[in-house]
N, C-alpha and C. Protein backbone atom coordinates (compact mmCIF):
# COMPACT_ATOMS: atom_id res chain seq x y z
N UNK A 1 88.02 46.21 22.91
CA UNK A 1 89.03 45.29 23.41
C UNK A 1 88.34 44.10 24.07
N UNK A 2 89.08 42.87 23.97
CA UNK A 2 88.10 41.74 24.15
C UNK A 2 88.46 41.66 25.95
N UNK A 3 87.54 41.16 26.59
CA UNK A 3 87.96 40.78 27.74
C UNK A 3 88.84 40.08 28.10
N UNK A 4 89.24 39.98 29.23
CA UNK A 4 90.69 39.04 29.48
C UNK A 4 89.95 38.22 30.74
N UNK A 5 90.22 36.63 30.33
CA UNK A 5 89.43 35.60 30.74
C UNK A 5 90.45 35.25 32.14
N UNK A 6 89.95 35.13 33.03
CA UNK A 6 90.66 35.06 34.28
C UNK A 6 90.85 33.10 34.16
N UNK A 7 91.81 32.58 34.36
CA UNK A 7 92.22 30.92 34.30
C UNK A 7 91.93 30.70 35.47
N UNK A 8 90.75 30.48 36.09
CA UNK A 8 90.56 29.79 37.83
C UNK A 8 88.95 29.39 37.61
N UNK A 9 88.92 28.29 38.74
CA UNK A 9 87.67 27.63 38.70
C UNK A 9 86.96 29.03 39.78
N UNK A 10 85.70 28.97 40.01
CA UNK A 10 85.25 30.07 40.96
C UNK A 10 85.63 29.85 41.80
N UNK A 11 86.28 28.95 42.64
CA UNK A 11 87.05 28.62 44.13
C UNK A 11 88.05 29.29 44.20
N UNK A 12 88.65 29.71 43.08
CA UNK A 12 90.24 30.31 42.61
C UNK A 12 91.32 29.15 42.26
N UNK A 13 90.27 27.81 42.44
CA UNK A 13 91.54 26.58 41.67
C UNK A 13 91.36 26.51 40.64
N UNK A 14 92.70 26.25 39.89
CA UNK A 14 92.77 25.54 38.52
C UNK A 14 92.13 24.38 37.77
N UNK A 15 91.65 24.56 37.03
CA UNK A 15 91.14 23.99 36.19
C UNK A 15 91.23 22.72 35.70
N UNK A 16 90.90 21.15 35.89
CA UNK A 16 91.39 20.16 35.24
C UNK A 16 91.93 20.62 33.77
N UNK A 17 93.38 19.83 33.79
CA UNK A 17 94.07 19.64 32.47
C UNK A 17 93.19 18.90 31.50
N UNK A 18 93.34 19.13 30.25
CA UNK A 18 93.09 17.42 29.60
C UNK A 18 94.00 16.53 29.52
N UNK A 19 95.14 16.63 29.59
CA UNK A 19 95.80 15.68 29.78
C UNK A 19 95.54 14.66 31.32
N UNK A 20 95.16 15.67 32.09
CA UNK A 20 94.86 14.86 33.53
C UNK A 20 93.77 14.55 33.59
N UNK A 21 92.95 14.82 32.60
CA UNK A 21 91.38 14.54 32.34
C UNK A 21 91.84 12.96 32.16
N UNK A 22 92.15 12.55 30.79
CA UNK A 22 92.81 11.29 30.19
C UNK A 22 93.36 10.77 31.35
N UNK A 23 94.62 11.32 32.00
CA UNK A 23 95.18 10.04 33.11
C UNK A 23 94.31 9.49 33.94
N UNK A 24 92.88 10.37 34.75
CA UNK A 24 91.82 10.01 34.75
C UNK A 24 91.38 8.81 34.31
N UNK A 25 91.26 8.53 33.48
CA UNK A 25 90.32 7.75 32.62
C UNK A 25 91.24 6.62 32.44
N UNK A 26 92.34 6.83 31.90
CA UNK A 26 93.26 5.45 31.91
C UNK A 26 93.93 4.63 33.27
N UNK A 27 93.46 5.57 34.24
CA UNK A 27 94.24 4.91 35.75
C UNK A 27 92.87 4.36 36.11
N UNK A 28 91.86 4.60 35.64
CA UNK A 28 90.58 4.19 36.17
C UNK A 28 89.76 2.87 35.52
N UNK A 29 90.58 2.99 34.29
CA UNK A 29 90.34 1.60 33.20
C UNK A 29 88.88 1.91 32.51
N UNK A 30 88.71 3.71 32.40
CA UNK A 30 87.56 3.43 31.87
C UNK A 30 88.22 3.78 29.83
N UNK A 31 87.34 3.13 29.04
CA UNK A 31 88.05 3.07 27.42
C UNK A 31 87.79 4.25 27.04
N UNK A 32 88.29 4.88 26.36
CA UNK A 32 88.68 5.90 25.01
C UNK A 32 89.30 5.77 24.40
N UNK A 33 89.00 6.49 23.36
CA UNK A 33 89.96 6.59 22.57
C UNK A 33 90.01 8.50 21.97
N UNK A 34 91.40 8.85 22.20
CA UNK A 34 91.07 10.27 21.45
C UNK A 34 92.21 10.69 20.63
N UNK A 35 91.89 11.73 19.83
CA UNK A 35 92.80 11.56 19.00
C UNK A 35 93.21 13.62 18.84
N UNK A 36 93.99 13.84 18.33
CA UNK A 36 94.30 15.18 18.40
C UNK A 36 94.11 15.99 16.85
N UNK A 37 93.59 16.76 16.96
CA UNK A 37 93.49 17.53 15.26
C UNK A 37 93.66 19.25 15.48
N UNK A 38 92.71 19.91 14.46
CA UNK A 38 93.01 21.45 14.45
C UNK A 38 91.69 21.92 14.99
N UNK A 39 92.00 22.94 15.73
CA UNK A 39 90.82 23.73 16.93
C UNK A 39 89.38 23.55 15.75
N UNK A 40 88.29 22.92 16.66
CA UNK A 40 87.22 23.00 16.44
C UNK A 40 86.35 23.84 17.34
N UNK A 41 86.10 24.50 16.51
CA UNK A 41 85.26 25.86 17.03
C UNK A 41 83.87 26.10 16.68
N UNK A 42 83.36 25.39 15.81
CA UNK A 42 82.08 24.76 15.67
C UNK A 42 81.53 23.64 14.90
N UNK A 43 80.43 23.24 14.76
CA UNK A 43 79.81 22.04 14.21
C UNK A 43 80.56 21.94 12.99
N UNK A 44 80.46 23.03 12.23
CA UNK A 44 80.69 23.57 10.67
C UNK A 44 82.31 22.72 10.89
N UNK A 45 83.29 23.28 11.98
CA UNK A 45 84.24 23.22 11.89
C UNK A 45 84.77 21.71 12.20
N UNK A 46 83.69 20.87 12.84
CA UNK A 46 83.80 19.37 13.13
C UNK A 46 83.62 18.50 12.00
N UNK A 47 82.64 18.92 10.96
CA UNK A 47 82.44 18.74 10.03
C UNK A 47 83.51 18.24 9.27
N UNK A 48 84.14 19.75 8.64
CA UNK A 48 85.06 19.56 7.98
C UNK A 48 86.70 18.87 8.39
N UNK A 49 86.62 18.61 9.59
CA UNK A 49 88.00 17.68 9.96
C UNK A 49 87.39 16.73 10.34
N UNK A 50 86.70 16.06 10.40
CA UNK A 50 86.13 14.22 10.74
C UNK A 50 85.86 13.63 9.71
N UNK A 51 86.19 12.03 9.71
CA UNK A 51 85.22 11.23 9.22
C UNK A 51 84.04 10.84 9.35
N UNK A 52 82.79 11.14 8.93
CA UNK A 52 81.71 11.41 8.59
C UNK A 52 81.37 9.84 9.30
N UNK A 53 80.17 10.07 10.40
CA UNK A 53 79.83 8.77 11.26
C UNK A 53 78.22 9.19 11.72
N UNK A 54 77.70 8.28 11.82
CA UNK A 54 76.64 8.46 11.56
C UNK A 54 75.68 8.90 12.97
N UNK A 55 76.62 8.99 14.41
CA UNK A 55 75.69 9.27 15.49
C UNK A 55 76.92 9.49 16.25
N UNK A 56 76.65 10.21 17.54
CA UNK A 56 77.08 10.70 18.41
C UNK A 56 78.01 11.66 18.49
N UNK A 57 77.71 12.83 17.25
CA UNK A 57 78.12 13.59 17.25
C UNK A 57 77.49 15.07 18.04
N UNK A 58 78.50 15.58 18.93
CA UNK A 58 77.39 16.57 19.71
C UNK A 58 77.85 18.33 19.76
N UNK A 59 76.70 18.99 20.04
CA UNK A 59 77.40 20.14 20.33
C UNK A 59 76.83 20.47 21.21
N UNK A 60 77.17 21.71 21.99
CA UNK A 60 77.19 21.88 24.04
C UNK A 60 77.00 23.36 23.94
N UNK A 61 75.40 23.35 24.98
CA UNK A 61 75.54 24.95 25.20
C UNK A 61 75.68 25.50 26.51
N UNK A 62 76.33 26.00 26.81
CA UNK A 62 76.46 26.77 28.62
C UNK A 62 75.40 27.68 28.69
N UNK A 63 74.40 27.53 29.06
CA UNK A 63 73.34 28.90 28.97
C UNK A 63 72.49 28.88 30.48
N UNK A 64 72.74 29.78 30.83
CA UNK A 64 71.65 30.73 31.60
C UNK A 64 70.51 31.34 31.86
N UNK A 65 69.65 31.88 33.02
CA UNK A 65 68.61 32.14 33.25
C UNK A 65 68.78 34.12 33.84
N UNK A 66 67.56 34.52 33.95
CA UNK A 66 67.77 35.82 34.20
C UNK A 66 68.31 35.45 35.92
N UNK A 67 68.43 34.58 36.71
CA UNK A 67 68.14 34.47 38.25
C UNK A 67 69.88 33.46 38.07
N UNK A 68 70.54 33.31 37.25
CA UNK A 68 72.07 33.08 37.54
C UNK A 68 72.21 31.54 37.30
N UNK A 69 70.66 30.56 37.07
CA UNK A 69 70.81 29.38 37.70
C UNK A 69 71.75 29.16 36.23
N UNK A 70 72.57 27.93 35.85
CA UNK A 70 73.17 26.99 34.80
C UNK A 70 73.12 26.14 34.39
N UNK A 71 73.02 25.93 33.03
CA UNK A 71 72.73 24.70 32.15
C UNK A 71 73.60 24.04 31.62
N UNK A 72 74.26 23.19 31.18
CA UNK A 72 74.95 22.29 30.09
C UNK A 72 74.07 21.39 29.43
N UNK A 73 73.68 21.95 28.18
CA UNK A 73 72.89 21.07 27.13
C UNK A 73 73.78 20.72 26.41
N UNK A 74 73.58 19.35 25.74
CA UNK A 74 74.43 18.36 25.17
C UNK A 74 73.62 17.76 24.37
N UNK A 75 73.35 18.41 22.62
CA UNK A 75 72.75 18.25 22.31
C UNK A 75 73.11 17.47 20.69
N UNK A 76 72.37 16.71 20.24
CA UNK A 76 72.88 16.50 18.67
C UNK A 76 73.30 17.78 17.75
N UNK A 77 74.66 17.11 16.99
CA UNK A 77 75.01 18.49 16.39
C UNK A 77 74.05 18.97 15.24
N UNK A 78 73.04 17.91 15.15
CA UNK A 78 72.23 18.49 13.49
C UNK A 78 71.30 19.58 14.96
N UNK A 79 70.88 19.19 15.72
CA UNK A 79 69.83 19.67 16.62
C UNK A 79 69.43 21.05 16.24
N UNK A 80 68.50 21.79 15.61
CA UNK A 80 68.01 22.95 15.51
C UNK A 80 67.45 23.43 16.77
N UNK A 81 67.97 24.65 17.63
CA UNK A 81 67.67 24.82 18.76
C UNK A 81 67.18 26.65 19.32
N UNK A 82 66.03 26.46 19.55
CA UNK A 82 65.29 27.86 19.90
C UNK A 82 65.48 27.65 21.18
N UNK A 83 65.76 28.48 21.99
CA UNK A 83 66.61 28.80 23.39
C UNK A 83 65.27 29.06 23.97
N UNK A 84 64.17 29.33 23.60
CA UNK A 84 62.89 29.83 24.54
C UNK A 84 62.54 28.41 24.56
N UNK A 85 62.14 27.57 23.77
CA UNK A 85 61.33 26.26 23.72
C UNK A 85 62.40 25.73 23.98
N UNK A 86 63.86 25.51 24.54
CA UNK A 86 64.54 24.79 25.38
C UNK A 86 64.14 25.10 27.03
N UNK A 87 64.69 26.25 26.83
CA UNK A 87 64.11 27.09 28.34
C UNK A 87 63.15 26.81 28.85
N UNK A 88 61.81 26.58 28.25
CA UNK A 88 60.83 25.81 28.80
C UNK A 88 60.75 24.50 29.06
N UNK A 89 61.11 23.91 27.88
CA UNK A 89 61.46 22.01 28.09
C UNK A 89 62.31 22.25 29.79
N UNK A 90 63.42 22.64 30.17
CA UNK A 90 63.82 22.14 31.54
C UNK A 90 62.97 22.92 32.46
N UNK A 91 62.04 24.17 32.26
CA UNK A 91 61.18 24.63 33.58
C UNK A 91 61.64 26.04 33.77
N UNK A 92 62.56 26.54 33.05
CA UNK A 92 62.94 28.50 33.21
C UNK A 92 62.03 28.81 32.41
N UNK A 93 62.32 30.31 32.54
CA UNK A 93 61.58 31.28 31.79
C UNK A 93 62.37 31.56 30.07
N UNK A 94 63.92 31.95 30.15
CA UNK A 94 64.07 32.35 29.06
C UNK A 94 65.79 32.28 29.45
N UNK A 95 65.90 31.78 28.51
CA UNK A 95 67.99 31.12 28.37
C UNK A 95 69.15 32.70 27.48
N UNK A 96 70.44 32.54 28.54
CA UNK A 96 71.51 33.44 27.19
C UNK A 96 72.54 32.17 27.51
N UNK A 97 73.13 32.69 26.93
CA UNK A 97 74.37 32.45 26.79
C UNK A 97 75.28 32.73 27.98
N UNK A 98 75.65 32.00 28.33
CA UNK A 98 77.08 32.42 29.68
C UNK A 98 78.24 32.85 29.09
N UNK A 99 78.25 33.82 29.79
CA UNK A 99 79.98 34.92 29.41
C UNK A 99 80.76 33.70 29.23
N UNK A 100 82.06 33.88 28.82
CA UNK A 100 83.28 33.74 28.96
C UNK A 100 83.94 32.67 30.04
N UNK A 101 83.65 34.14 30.86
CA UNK A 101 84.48 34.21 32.39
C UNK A 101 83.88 33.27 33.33
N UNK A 102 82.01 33.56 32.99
CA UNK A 102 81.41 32.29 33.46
C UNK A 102 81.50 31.28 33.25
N UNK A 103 81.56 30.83 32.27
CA UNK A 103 82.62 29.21 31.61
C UNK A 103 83.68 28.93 32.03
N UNK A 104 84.69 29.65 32.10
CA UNK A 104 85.94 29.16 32.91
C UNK A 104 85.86 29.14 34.38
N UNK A 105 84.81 29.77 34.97
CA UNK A 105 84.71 29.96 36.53
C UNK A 105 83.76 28.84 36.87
N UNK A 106 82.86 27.70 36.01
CA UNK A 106 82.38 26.92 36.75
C UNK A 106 82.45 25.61 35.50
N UNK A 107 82.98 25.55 34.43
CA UNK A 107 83.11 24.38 33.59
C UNK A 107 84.70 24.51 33.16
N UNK A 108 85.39 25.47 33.43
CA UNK A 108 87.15 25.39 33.10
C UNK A 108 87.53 24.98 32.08
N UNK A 109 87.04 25.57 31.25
CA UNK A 109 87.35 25.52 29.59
C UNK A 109 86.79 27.05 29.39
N UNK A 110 86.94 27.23 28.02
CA UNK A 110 86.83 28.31 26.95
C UNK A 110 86.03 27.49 26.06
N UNK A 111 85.07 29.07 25.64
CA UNK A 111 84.29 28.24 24.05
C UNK A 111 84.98 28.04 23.21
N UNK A 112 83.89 26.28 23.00
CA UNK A 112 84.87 25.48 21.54
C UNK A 112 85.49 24.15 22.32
N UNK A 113 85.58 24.08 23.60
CA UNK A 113 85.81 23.09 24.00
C UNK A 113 84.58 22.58 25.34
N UNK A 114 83.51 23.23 25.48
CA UNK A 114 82.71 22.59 26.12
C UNK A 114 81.77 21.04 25.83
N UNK A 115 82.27 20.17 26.73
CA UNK A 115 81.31 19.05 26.47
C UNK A 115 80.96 18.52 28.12
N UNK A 116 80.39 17.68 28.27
CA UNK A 116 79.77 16.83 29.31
C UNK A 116 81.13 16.57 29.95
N UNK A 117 82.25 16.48 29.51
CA UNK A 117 83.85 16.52 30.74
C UNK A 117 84.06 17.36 31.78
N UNK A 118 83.33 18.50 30.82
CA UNK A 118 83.83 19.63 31.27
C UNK A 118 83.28 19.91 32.79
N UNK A 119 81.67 18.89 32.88
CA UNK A 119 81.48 18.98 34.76
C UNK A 119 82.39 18.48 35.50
N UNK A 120 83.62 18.37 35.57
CA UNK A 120 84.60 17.84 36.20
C UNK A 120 85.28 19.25 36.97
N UNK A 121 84.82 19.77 36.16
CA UNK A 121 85.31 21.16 36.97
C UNK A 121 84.39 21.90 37.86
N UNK A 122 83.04 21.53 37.69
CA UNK A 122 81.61 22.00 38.18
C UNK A 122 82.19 21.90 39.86
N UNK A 123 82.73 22.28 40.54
CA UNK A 123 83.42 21.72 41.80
C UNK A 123 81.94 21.49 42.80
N UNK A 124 81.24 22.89 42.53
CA UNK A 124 80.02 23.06 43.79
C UNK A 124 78.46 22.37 43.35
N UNK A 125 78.96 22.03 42.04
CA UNK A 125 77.54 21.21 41.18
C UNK A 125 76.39 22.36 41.07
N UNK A 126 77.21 22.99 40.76
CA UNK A 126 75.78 24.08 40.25
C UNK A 126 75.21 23.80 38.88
N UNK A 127 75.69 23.33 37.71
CA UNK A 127 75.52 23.71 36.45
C UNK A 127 74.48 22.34 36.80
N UNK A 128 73.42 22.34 36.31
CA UNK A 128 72.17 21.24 35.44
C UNK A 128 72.77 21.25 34.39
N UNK A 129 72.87 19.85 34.47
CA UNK A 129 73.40 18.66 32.81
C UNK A 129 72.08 18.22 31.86
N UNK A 130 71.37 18.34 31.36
CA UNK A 130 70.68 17.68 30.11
C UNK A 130 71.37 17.32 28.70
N UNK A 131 71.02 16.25 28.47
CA UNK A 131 71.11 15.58 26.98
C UNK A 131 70.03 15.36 26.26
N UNK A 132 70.12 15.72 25.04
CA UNK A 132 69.36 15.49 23.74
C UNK A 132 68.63 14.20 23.67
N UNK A 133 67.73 13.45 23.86
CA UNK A 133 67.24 12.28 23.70
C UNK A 133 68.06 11.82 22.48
N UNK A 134 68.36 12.26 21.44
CA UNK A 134 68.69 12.05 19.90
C UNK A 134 69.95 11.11 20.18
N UNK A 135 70.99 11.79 21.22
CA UNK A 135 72.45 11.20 21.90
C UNK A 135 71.84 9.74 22.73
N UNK A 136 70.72 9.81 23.06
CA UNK A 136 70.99 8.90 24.39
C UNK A 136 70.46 7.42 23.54
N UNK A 137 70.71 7.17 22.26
CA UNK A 137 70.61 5.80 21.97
C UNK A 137 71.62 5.52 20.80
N UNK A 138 72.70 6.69 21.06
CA UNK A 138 74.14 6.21 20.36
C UNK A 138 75.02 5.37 21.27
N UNK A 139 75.58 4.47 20.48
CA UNK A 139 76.82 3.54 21.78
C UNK A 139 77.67 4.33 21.93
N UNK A 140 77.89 5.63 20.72
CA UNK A 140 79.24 6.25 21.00
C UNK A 140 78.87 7.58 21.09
N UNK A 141 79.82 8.12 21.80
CA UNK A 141 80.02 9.83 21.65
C UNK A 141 81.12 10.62 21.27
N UNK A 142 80.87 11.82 20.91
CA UNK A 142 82.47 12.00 20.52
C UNK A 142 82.42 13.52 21.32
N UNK A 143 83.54 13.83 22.14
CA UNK A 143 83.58 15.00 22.94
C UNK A 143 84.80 15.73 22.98
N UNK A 144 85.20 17.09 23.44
CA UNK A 144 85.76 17.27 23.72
C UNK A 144 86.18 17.06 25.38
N UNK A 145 87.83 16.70 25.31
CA UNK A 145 88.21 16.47 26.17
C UNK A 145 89.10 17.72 27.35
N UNK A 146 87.93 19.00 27.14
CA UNK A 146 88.42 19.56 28.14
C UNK A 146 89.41 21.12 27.11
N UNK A 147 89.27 20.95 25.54
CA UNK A 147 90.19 21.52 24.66
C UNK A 147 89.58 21.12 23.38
N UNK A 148 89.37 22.03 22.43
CA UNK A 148 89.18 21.53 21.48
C UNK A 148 89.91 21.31 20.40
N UNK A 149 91.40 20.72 20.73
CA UNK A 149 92.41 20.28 20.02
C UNK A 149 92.67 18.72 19.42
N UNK A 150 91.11 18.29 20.52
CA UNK A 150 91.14 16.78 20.94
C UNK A 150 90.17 16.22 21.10
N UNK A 151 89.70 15.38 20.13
CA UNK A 151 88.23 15.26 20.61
C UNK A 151 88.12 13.40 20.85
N UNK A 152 87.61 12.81 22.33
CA UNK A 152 87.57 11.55 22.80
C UNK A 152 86.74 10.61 21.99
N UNK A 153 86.11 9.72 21.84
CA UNK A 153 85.26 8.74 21.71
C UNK A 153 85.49 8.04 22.97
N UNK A 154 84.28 7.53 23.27
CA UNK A 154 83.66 7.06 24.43
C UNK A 154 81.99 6.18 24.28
N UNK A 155 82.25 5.01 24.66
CA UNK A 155 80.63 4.83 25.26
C UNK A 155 79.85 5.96 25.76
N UNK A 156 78.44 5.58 25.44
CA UNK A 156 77.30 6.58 25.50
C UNK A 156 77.72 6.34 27.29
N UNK A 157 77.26 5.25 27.81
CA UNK A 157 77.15 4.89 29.13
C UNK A 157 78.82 5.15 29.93
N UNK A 158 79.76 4.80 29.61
CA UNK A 158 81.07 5.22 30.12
C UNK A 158 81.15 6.66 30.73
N UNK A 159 80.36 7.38 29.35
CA UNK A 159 80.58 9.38 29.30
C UNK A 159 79.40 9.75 30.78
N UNK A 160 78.50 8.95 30.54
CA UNK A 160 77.24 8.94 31.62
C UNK A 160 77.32 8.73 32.95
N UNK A 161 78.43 7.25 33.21
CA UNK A 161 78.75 7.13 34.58
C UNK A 161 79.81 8.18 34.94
N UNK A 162 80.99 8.28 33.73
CA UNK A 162 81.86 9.51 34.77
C UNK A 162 81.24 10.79 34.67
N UNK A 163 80.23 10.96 34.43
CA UNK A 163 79.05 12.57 34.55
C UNK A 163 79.19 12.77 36.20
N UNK A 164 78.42 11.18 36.33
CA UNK A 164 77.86 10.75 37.90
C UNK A 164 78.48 10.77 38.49
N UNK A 165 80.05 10.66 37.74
CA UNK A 165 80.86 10.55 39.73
C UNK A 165 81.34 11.42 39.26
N UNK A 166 81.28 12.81 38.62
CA UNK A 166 81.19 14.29 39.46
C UNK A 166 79.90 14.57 39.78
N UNK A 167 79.37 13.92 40.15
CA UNK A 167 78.01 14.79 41.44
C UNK A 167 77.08 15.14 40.35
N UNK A 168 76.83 14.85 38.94
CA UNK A 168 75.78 15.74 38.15
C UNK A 168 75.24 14.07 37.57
N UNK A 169 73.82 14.57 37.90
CA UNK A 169 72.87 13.43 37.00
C UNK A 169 72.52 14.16 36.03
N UNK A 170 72.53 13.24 35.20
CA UNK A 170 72.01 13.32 33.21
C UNK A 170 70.42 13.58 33.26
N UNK A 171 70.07 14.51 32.73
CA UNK A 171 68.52 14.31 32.70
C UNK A 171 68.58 14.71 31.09
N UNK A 172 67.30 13.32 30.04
CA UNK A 172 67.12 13.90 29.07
C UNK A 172 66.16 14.92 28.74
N UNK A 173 66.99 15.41 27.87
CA UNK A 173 65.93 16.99 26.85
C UNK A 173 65.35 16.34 25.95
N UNK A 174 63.56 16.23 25.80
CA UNK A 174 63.11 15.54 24.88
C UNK A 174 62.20 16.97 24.08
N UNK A 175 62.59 16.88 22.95
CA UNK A 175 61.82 17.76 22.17
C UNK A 175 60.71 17.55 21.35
N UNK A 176 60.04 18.53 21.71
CA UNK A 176 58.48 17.78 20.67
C UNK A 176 58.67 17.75 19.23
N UNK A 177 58.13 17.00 18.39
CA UNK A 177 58.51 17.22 16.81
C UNK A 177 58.04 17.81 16.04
């Protein structure tokens, strides 16, 4: 039986909406544009519902250390990614995957909709943000907005400053070739 995902940030508050994500963004005058389609649940699955563009397409991993600390990598979706030689690029020993429950308790989403928005929910700034060097010389990005029913376009730099004013600096992940 699958677990049953508790809906609360670890404080026990609720979770930014995406819709209140967006009012966000439009009371603030920062641009998007997003548009609504069918649940994307992975790259494979972004694939096949987009028009085919040539950069800033991303995919997001929530991963962990044996000692609890948290990651949000935000990485190109072609990005081929070994979790030990990431783990080392930021300075741990060795990365999993974060439960579920841990995703909704400190990024307030479910997998399939994690992106760089999603620190809006980070309330206590625990999670470390890195990006893909590969992302950081697209003008555009394309994210989910909190759901993956919906995915934004945004300036590279727009997505970057509202990172910053939730409390998380961008550090890039540069991979050797």
């Amino acid at each position: 039986m699958a677990e049953q995902i508790i809906v609360e940030l670890i404080d026990g508050s609720d979770p930014l909406s995406s819709d209140k994500l967006l009012q966000q963004f439009d009371q603030s005058g920062i641009a998007h544009k997003t548009v609504e389609h069918e649940p994307m649940w992975t790259v494979e699955d972004a694939k096949k519902l987009r028009t085919p563009s040539p950069y800033g397409h991303c995919k997001n991993l929530f991963v962990r250390n044996k000692k609890g600390a948290m990651w949000l990598l935000t990485l190109h979706e072609d990005r081929k990614v070994d979790l030990k030689q990431a783990a080392s690029l930021v300075g741990t020993n060795r990365f999993s995957f974060a439960s579920p429950q841990r995703l909704m308790h400190y990024l307030g989403v479910i997998s399939g909709s994690v992106s760089p928005l999603s620190l809006v929910n980070d309330i206590r700034g625990e999670v470390t943000f890195y990006m893909d060097e590969l992302l950081m010389t697209a003008p555009e990005l394309h994210v989910h907005p909190l759901i993956n029913t919906r995915t934004t376009t945004m300036e590279r730099q727009a997505l970057l400053s509202y990172v910053e004013s939730t409390g998380h600096r961008c550090h890039v992940l540069s991979f050797p070739d």
